[in-house]
Protein backbone atom coordinates (compact mmCIF):
# COMPACT_ATOMS: atom_id res chain seq x y z
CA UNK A 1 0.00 0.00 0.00
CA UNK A 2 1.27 3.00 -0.87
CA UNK A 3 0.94 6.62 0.58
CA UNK A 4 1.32 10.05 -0.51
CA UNK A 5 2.59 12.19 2.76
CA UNK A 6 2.34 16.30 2.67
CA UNK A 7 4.98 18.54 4.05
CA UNK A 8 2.72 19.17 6.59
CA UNK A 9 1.90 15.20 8.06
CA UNK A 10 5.74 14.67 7.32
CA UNK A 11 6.93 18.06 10.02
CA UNK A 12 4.33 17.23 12.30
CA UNK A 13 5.17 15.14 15.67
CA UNK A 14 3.04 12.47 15.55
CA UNK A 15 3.59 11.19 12.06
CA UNK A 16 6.17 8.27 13.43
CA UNK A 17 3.65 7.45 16.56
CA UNK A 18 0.51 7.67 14.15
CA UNK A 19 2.41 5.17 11.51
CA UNK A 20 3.11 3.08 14.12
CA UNK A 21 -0.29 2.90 15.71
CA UNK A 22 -1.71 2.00 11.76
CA UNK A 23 0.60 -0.53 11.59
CA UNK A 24 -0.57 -2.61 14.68
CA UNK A 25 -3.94 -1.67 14.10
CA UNK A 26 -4.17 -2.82 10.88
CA UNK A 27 -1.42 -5.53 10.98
CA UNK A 28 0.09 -4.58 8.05
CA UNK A 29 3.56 -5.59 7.92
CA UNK A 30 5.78 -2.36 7.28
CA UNK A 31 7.47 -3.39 4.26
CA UNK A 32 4.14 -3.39 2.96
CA UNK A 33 3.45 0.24 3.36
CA UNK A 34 4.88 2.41 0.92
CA UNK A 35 5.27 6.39 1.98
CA UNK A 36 6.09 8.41 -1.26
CA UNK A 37 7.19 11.88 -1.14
CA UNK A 38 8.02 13.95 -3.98
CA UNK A 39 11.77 14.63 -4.34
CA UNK A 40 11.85 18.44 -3.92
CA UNK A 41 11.03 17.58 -0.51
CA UNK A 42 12.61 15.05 0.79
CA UNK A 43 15.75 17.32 -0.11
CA UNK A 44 14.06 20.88 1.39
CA UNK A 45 15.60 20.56 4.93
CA UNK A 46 16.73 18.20 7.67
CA UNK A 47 13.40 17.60 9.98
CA UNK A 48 11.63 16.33 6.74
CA UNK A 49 15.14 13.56 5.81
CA UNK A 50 15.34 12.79 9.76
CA UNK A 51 11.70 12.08 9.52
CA UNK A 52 12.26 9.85 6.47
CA UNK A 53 15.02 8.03 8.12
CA UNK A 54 12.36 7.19 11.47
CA UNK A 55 9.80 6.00 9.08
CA UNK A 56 12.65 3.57 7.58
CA UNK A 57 13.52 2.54 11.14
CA UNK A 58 9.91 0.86 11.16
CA UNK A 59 10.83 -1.01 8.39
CA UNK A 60 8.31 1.62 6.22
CA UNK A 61 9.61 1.49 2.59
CA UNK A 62 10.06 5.00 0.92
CA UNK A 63 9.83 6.42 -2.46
CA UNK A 64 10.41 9.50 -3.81
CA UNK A 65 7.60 10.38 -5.83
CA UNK A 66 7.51 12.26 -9.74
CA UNK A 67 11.80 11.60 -9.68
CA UNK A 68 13.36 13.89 -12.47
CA UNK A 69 10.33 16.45 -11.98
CA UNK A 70 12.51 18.57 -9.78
CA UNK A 71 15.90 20.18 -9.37
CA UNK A 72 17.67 16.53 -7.58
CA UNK A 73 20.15 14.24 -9.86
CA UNK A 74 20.05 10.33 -10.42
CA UNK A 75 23.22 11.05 -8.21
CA UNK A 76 21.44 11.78 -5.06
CA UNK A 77 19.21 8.91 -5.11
CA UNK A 78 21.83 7.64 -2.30
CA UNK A 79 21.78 10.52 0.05
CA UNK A 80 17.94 9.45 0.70
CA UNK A 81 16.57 6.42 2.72
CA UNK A 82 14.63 5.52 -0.74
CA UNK A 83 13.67 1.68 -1.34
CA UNK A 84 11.69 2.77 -4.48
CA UNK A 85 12.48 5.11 -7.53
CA UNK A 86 9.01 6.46 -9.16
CA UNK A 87 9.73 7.74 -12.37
CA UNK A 88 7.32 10.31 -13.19
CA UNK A 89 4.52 10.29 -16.10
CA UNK A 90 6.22 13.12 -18.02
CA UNK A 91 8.85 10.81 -19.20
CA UNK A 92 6.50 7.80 -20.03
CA UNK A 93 4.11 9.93 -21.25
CA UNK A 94 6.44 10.12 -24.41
CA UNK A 95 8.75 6.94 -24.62
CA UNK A 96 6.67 5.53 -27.91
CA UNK A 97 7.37 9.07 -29.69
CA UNK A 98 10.83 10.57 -28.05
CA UNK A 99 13.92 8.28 -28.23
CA UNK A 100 15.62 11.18 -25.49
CA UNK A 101 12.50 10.21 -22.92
CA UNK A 102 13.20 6.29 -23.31
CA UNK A 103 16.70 6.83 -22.90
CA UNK A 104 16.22 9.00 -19.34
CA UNK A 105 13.90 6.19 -18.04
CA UNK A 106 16.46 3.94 -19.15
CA UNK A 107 19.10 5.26 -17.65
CA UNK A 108 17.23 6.00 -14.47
CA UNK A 109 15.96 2.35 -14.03
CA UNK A 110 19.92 0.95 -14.60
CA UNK A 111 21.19 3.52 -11.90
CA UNK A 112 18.43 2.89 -9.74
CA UNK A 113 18.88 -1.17 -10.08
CA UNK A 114 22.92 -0.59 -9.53
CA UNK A 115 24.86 -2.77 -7.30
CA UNK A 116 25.13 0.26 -5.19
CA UNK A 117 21.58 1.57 -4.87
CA UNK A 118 19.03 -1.40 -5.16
CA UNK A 119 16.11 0.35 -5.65
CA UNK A 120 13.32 -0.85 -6.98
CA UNK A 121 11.27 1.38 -10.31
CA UNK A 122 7.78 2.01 -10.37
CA UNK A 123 6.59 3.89 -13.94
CA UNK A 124 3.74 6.57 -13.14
CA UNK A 125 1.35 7.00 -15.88
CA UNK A 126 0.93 3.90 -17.97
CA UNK A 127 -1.87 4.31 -20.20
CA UNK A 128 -1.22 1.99 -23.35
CA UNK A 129 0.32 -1.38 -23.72
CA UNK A 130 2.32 -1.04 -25.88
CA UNK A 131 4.35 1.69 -23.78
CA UNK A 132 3.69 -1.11 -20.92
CA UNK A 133 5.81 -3.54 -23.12
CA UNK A 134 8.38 -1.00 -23.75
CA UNK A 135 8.55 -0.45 -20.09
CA UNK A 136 9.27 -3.94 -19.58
CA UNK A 137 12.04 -4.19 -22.12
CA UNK A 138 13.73 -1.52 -19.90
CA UNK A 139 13.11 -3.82 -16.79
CA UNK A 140 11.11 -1.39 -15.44
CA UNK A 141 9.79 -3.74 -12.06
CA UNK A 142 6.69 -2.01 -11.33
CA UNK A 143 3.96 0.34 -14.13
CA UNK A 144 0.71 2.00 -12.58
CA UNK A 145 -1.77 3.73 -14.69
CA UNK A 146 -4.53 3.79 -16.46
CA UNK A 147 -3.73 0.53 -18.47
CA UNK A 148 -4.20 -1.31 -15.28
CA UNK A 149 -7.16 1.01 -13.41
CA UNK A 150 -8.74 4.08 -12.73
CA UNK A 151 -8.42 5.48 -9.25
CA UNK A 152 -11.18 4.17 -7.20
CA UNK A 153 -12.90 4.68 -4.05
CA UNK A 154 -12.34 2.73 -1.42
CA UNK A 155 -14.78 0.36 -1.40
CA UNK A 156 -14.49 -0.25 -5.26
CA UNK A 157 -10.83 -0.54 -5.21
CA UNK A 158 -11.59 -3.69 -2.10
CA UNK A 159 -13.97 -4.79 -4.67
CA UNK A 160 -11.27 -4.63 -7.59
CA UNK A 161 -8.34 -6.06 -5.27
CA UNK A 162 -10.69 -9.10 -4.02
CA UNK A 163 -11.29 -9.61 -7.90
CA UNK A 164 -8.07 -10.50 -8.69
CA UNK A 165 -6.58 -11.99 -5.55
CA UNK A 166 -5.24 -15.88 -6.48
CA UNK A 167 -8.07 -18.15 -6.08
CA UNK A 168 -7.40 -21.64 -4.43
C-alpha cells in the first residue's frame, strides 16, 4: 500500500507514533506500506530527511515520488533512505514518440537497479500497452496507470483487489 505524505503530516510530531499505531492496528507488515514523497522535498531541509530516516527505522519502505520532476540528480538517489524510484509520467508519457525520454527512463531504471543503490522502479502513468511492453524491455519492475485502473474509491478498489486476488 502505498501513501502520498504532505509537508505538513511529514513536520508534524506524531507522524512516526501515528504510523506506528496504523501498523498494529491494521497488521500490516511495514514493508508493505509504501510512503512516497516527492523529491523536492525530501531534499528541502533536515526535519523532513530525519523524519524519512524514522519512518525507515519501522521497516516503512520510501519512495520519492515524480523523480526527475525537480531540481535533484540520479546522483542523489543515495543521500535518501529511498527503497523505491518512481519515475514520473512526463517521461513515459512520451517513450513511444521521443527516443531522449526512453533513454532517461532507461538510464534511471539501470542507476536505480545498480549494485550500489538497489532500488526498486515504479513507472507513473501507464496508459497503453504497448508503452507497458516498452517499459518492460527496460526492466522497469513495477507500471501504474490507467492501463491497469482508474483510481477508485475505497470500497471499489476492495472490490477490484478481491477480484483478482489468487483463487485456491
Amino acid at each position: 500500500m502505498s501513501v502520498n505524505l504532505s509537508r505538513a503530516e511529514i513536520i508534524g510530531p506524531p507522524l512516526v507514533a501515528d504510523v506506528q499505531d496504523a501498523l498494529r492496528a491494521s497488521g500490516i507488515a511495514p514493508a508493505c506500506l509504501q510512503s512516497e514523497v516527492t523529491e523536492s522535498l525530501a531534499a528541502e531541509n533536515p526535519i523532513i530527511q530525519a523524519r524519512l530516516y524514522e519512518l525507515k527505522a519501522l521497516g516503512v519502505m520510501l519512495a520519492p515520488d515524480d523523480f526527475g520532476t525537480g531540481c535533484s540528480s540520479l546522483a542523489s538517489l543515495h543521500q535518501w533512505p529511498v527503497d523505491v524510484t518512481k519515475i514520473d509520467r512526463s517521461f513515459v508519457s512520451q517513450i513511444d514518440t521521443s527516443a531522449h525520454h526512453r533513454v532517461l527512463v532507461e538510464a534511471t531504471v539501470r542507476v536505480a537497479r545498480s549494485l550500489s543503490l538497489g532500488l526498486g522502479t515504479v513507472v507513473e502513468g501507464v496508459e497503453t500497452a504497448s508503452r507497458a511492453q516498452m517499459l518492460k524491455a527496460l526492466h522497469c519492475a513495477k507500471c501504474q496507470g490507467y492501463l491497469y485502473a482508474r483510481p477508485l474509491p475505497v470500497i471499489a478498489a476492495t472490490q477490484w483487489l478481491v477480484a483478482r486476488l489468487p483463487r485456491g
